[in-house]
C-alpha atoms as a PDB file:
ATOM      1  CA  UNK A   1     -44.935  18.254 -43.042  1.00  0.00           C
ATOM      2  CA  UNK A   2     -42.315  15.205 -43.536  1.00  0.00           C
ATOM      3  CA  UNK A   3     -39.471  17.294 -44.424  1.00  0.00           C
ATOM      4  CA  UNK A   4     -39.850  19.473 -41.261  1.00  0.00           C
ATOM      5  CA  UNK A   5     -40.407  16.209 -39.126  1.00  0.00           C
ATOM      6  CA  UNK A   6     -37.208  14.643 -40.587  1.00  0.00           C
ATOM      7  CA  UNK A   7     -35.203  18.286 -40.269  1.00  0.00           C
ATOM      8  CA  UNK A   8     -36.507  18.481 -36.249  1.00  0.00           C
ATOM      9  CA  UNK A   9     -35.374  14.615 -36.737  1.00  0.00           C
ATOM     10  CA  UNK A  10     -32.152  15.469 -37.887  1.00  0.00           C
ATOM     11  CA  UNK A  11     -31.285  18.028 -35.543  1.00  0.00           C
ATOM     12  CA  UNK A  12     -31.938  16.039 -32.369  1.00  0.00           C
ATOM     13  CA  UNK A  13     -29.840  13.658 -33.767  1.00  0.00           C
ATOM     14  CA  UNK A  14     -27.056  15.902 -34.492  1.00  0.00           C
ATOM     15  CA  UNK A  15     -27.278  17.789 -31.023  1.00  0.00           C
ATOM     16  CA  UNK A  16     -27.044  14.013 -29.519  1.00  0.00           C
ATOM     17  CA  UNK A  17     -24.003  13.570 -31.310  1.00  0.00           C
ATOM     18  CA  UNK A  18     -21.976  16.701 -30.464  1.00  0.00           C
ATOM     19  CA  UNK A  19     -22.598  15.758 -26.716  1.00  0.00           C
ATOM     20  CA  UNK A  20     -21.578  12.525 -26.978  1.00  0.00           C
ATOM     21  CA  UNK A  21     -18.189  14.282 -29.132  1.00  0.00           C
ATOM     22  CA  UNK A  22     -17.563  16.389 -26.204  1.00  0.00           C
ATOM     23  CA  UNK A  23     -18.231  14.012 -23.513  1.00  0.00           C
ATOM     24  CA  UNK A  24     -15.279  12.611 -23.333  1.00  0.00           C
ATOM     25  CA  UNK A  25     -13.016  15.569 -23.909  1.00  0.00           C
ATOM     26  CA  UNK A  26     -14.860  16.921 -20.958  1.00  0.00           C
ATOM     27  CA  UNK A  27     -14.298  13.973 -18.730  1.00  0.00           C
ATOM     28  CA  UNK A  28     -10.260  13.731 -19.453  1.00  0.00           C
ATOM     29  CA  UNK A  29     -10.388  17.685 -18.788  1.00  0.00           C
ATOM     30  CA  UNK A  30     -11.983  16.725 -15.387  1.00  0.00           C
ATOM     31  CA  UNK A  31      -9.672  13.833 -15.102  1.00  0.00           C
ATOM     32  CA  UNK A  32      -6.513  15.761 -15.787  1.00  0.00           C
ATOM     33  CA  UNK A  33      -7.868  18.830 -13.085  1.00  0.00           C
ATOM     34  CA  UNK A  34      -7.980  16.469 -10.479  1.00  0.00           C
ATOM     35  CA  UNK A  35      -4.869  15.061 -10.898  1.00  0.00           C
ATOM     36  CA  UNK A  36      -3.114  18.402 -11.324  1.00  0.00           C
ATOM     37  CA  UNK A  37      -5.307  19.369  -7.570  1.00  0.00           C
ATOM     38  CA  UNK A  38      -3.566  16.525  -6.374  1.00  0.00           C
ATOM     39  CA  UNK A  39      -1.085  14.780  -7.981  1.00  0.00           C
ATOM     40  CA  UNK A  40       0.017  12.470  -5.198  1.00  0.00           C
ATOM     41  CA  UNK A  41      -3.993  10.649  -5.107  1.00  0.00           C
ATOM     42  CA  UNK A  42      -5.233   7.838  -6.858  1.00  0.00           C
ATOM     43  CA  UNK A  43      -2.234   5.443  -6.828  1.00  0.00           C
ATOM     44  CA  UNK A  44      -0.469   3.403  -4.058  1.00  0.00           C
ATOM     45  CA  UNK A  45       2.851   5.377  -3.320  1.00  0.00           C
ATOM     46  CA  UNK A  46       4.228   2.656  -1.584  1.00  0.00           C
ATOM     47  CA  UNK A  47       7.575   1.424  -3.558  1.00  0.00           C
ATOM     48  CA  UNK A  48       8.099  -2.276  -4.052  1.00  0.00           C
ATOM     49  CA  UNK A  49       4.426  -2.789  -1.885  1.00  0.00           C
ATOM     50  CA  UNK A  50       5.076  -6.988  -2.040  1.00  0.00           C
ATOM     51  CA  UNK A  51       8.592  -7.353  -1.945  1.00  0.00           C
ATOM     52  CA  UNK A  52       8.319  -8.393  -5.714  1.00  0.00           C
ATOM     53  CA  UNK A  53      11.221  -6.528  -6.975  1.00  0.00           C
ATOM     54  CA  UNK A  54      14.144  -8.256  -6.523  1.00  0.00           C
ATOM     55  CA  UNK A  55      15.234 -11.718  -5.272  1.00  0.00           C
ATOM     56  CA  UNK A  56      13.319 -13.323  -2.568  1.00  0.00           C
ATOM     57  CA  UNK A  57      15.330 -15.623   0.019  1.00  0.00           C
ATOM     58  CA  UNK A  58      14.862 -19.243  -0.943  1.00  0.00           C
ATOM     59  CA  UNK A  59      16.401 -20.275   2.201  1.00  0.00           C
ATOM     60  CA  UNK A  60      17.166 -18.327   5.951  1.00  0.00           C
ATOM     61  CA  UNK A  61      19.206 -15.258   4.172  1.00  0.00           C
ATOM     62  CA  UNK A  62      18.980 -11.861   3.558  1.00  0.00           C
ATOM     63  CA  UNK A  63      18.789 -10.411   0.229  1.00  0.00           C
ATOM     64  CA  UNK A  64      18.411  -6.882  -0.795  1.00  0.00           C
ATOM     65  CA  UNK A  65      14.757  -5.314  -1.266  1.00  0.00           C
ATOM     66  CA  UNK A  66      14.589  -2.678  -3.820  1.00  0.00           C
ATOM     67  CA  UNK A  67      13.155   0.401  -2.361  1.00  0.00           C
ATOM     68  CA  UNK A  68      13.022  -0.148   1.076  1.00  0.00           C
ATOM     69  CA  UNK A  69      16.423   0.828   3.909  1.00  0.00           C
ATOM     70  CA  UNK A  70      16.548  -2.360   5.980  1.00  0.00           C
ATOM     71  CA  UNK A  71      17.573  -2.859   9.449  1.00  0.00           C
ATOM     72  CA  UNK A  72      18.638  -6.152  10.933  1.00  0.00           C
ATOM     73  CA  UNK A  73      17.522  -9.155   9.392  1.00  0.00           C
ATOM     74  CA  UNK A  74      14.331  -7.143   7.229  1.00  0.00           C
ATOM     75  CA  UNK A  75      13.896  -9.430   4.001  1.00  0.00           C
ATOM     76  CA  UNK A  76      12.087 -10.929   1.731  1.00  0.00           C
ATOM     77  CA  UNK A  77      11.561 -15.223   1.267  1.00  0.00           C
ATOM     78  CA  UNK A  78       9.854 -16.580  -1.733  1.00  0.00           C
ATOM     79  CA  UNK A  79       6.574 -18.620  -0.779  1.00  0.00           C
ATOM     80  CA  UNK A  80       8.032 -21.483  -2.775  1.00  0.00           C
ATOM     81  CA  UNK A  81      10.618 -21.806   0.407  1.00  0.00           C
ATOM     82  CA  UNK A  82      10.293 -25.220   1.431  1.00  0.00           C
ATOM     83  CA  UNK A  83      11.409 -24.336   4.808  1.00  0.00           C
ATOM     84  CA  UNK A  84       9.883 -20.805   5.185  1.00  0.00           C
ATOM     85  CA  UNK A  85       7.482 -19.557   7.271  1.00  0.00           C
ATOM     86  CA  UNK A  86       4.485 -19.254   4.327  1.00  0.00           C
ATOM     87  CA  UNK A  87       3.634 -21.192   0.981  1.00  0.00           C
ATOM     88  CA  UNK A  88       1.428 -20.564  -2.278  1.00  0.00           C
ATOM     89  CA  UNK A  89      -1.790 -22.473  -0.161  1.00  0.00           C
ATOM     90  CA  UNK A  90      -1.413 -20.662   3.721  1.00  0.00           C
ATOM     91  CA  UNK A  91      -4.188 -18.208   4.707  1.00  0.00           C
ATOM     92  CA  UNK A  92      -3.140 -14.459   3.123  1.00  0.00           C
ATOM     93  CA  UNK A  93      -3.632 -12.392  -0.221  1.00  0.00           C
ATOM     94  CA  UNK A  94      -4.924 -14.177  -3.061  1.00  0.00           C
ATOM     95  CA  UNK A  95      -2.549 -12.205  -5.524  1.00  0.00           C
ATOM     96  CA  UNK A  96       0.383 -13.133  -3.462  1.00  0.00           C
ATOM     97  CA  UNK A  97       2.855 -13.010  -6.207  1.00  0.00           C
ATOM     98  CA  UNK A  98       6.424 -14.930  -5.350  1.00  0.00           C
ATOM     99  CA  UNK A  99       7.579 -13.080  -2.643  1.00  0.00           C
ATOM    100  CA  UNK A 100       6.453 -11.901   1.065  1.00  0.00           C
ATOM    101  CA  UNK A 101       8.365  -9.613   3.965  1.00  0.00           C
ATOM    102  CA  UNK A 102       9.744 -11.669   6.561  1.00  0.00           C
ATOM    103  CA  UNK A 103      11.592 -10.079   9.672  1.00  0.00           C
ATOM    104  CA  UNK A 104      14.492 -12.251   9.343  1.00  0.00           C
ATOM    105  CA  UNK A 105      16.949 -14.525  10.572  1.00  0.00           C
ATOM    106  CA  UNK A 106      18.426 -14.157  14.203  1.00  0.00           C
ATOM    107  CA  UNK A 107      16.604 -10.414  14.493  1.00  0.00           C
ATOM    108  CA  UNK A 108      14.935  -9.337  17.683  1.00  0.00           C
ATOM    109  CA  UNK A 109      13.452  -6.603  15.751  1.00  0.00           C
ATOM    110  CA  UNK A 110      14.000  -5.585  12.062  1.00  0.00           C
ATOM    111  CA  UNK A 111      12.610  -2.636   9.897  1.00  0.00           C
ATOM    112  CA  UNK A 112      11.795  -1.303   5.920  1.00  0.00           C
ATOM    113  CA  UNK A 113      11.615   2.078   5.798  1.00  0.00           C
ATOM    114  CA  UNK A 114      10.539   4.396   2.702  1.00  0.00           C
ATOM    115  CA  UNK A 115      10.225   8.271   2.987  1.00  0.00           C
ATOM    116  CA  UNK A 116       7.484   9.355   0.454  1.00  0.00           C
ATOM    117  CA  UNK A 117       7.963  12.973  -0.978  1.00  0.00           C
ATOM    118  CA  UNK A 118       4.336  14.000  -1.434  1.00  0.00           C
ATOM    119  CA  UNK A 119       3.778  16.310  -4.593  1.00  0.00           C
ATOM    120  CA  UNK A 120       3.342  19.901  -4.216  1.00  0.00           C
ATOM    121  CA  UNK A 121      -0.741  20.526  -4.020  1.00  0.00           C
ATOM    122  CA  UNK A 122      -3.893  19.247  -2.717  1.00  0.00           C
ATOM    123  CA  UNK A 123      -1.856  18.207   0.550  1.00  0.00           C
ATOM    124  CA  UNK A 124      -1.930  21.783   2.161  1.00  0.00           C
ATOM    125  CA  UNK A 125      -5.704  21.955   1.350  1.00  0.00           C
ATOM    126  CA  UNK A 126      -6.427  19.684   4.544  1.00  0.00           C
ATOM    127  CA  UNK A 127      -9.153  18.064   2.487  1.00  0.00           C
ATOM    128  CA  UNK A 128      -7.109  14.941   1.324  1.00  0.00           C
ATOM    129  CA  UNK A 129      -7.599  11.253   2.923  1.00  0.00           C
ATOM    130  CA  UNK A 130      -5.473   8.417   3.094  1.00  0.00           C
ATOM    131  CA  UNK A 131      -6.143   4.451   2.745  1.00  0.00           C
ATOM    132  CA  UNK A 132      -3.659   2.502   4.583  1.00  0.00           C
ATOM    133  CA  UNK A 133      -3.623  -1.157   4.416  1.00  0.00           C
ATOM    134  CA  UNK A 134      -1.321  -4.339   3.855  1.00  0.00           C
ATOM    135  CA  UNK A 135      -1.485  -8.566   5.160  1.00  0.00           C
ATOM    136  CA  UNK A 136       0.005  -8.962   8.374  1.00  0.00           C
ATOM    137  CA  UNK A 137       0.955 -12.144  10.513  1.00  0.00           C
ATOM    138  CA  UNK A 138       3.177 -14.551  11.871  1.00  0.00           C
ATOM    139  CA  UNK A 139       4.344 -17.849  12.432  1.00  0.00           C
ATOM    140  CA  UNK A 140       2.680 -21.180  13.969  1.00  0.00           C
ATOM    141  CA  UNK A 141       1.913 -20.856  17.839  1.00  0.00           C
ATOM    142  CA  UNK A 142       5.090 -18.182  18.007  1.00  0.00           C
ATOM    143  CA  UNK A 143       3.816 -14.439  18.958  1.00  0.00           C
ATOM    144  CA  UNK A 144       6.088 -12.758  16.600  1.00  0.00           C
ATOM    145  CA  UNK A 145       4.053 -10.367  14.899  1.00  0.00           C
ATOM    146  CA  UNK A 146       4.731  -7.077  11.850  1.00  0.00           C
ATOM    147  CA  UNK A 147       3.079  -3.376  12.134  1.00  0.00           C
ATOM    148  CA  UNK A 148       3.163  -1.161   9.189  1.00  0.00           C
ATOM    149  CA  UNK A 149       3.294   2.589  10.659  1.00  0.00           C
ATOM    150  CA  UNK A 150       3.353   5.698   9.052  1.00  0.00           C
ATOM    151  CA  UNK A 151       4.623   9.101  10.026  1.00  0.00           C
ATOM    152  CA  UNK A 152       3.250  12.702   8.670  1.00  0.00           C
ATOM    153  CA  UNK A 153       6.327  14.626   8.191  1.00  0.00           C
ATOM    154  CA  UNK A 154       6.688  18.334   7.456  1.00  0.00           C
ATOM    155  CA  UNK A 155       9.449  19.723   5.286  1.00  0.00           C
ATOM    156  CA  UNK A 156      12.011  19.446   8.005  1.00  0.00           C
ATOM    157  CA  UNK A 157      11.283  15.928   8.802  1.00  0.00           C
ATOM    158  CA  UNK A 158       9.178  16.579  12.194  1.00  0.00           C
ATOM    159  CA  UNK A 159       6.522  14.331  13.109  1.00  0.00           C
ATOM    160  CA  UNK A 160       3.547  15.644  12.567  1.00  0.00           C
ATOM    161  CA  UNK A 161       1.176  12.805  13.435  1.00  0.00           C
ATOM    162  CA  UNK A 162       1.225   8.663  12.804  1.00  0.00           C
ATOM    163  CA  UNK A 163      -0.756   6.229  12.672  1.00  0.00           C
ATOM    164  CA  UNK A 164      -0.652   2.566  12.098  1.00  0.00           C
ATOM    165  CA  UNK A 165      -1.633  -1.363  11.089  1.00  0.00           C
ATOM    166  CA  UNK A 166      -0.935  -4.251  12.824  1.00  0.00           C
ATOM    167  CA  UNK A 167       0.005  -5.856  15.047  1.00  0.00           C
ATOM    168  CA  UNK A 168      -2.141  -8.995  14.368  1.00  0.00           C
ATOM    169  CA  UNK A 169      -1.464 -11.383  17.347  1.00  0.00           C
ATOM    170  CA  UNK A 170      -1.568 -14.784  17.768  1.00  0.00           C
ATOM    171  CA  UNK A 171      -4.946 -15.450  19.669  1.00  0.00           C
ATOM    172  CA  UNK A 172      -6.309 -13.481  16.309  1.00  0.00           C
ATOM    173  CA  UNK A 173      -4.259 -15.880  14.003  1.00  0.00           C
ATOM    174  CA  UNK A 174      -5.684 -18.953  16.503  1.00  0.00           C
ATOM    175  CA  UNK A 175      -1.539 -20.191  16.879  1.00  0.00           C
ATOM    176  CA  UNK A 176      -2.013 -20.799  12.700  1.00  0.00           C
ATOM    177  CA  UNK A 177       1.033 -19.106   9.874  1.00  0.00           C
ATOM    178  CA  UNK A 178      -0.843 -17.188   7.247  1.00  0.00           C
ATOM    179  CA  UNK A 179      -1.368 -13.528   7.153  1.00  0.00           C
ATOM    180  CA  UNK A 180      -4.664 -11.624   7.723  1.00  0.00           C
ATOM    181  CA  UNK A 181      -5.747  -8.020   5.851  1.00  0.00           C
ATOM    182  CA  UNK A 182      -5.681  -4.947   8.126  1.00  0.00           C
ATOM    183  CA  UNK A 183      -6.653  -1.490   6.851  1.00  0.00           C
ATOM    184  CA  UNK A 184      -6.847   2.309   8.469  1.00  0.00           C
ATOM    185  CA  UNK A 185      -8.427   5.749   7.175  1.00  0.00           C
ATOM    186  CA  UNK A 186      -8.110   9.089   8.085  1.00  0.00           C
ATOM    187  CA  UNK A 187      -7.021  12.619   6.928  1.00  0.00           C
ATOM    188  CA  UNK A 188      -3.789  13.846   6.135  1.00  0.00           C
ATOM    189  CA  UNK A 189      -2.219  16.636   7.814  1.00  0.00           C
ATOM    190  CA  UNK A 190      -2.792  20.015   6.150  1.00  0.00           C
ATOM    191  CA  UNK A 191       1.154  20.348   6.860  1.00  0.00           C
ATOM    192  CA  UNK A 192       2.442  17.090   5.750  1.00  0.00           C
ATOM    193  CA  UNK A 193       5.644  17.303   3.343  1.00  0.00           C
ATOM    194  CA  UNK A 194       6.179  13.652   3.308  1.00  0.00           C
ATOM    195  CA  UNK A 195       5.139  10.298   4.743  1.00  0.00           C
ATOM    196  CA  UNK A 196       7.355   7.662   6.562  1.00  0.00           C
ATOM    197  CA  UNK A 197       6.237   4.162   6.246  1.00  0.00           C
ATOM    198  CA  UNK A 198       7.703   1.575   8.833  1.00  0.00           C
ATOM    199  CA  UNK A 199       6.990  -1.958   8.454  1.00  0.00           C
ATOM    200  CA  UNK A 200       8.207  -3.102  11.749  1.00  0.00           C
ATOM    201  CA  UNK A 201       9.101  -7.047  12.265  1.00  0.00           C
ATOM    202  CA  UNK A 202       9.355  -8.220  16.146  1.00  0.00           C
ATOM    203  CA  UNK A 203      10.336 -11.397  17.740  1.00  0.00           C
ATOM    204  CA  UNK A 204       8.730 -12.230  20.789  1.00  0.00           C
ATOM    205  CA  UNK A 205       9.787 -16.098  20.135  1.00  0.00           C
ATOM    206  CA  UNK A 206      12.036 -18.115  18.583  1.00  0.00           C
ATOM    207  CA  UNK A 207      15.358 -17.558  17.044  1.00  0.00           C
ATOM    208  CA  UNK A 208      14.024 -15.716  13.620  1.00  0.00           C
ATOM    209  CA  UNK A 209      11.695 -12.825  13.533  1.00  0.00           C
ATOM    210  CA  UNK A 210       8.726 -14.169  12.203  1.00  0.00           C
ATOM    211  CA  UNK A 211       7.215 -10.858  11.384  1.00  0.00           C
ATOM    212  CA  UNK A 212       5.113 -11.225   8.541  1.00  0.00           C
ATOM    213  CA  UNK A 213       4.155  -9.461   5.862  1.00  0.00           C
ATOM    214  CA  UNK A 214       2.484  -8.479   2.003  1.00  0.00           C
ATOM    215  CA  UNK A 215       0.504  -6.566  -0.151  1.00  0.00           C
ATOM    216  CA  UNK A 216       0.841  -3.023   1.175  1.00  0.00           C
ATOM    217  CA  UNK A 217      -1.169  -0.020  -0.076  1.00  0.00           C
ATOM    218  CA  UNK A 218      -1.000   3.893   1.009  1.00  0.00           C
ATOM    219  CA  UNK A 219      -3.548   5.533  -1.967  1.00  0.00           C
ATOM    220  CA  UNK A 220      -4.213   9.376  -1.256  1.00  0.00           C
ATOM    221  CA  UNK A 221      -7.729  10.638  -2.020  1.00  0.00           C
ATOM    222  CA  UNK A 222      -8.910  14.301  -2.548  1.00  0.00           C
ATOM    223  CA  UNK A 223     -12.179  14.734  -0.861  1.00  0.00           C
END
């Protein structure tokens, strides 16, 4: 009576263990299906997101940004800047890094633009979601303010639909420099080929464009 306790014993035990064995192979399998649905979810596609890559102005200058096709004045200052527009301790993103988006010197409006290829599947199955978000401001009392837009694009570059962040005003800031988190959701167009994303600085103020700007995200999600 023992032995066939401590067999039936045995078995369960062994039966546990084989599931636990497969498990995980069955979970990367799952894993690795989704990605292949979709290969353009589950990461932020935007390039260079806060202006870390590269040099970051350390006075009223513009440098190059990796990644992103300026216009104007579009840059990026380092918070150390004594003279800049934000520091390490202003209102904003508490993994700021070194550098934030600033519109520029002597712009009246400047631009970063990317054009995001999205990978072939999932897209066209009209059941994929986007997340887009980012830390937008200004300057002081000025009304200066950044938008981050994107653009649905088909394969010949027409506008399919847009949508956008921002702007976040100066009432909202209550006349105070520091940047404040904005977010939008929605569906992506069955048709979409590839996404524009616009971070738009404008000056309504001022001599610089005190656009304002860090931390942007655009994460696909297959529903």
């Amino acid at each position: 009576m023992v032995w066939h306790a401590e067999r039936r014993t045995g078995l369960v035990l062994a039966a546990i263990a084989a599931a636990l064995a497969v498990s995980p192979a069955a979970s990367a399998r799952s894993h690795a299906a989704a990605a292949s649905a979709c290969p353009s979810c589950g990461h932020n596609l935007i390039q260079n997101p806060g202006a870390e890559t590269g040099k970051g102005a350390n006075g009223d200058t513009v440098v190059t940004v990796p990644d992103w096709k300026q216009t104007a004045g579009f840059t990026a200052a380092l918070y150390s800047w004594s003279g800049g527009d934000l520091s390490a301790k202003t209102p904003g993103p508490k993994d700021r890094g070194k550098n934030y988006f600033y519109g520029g010197p002597s712009s009246a409006q400047s631009t970063g633009t990317q054009v995001i290829a999205v990978a072939p599947g999932g897209i066209s199955s009209g059941t994929v979601d986007y997340a887009l978000s980012g830390w937008l401001g200004g300057f002081d009392s000025q009304a200066d303010y950044a938008v981050l837009r994107l653009t649905f694009e088909d394969a010949s570059g027409k506008a399919i639909a847009t949508t956008q962040i921002g702007p976040v005003t100066e009432t909202q800031r209550k006349g105070a420099s520091e940047l404040l988190y904005r977010s939008d959701t929605g569906t992506v167009p069955a048709a979409t080929e590839q996404i524009k994303v616009e971070l738009i600085m404008v000056r309504k103020s001022g001599s610089d464009d005190d656009g304002l700007a860090d931390n942007l995200s655009l994460v696909l999600t297959s529903t």
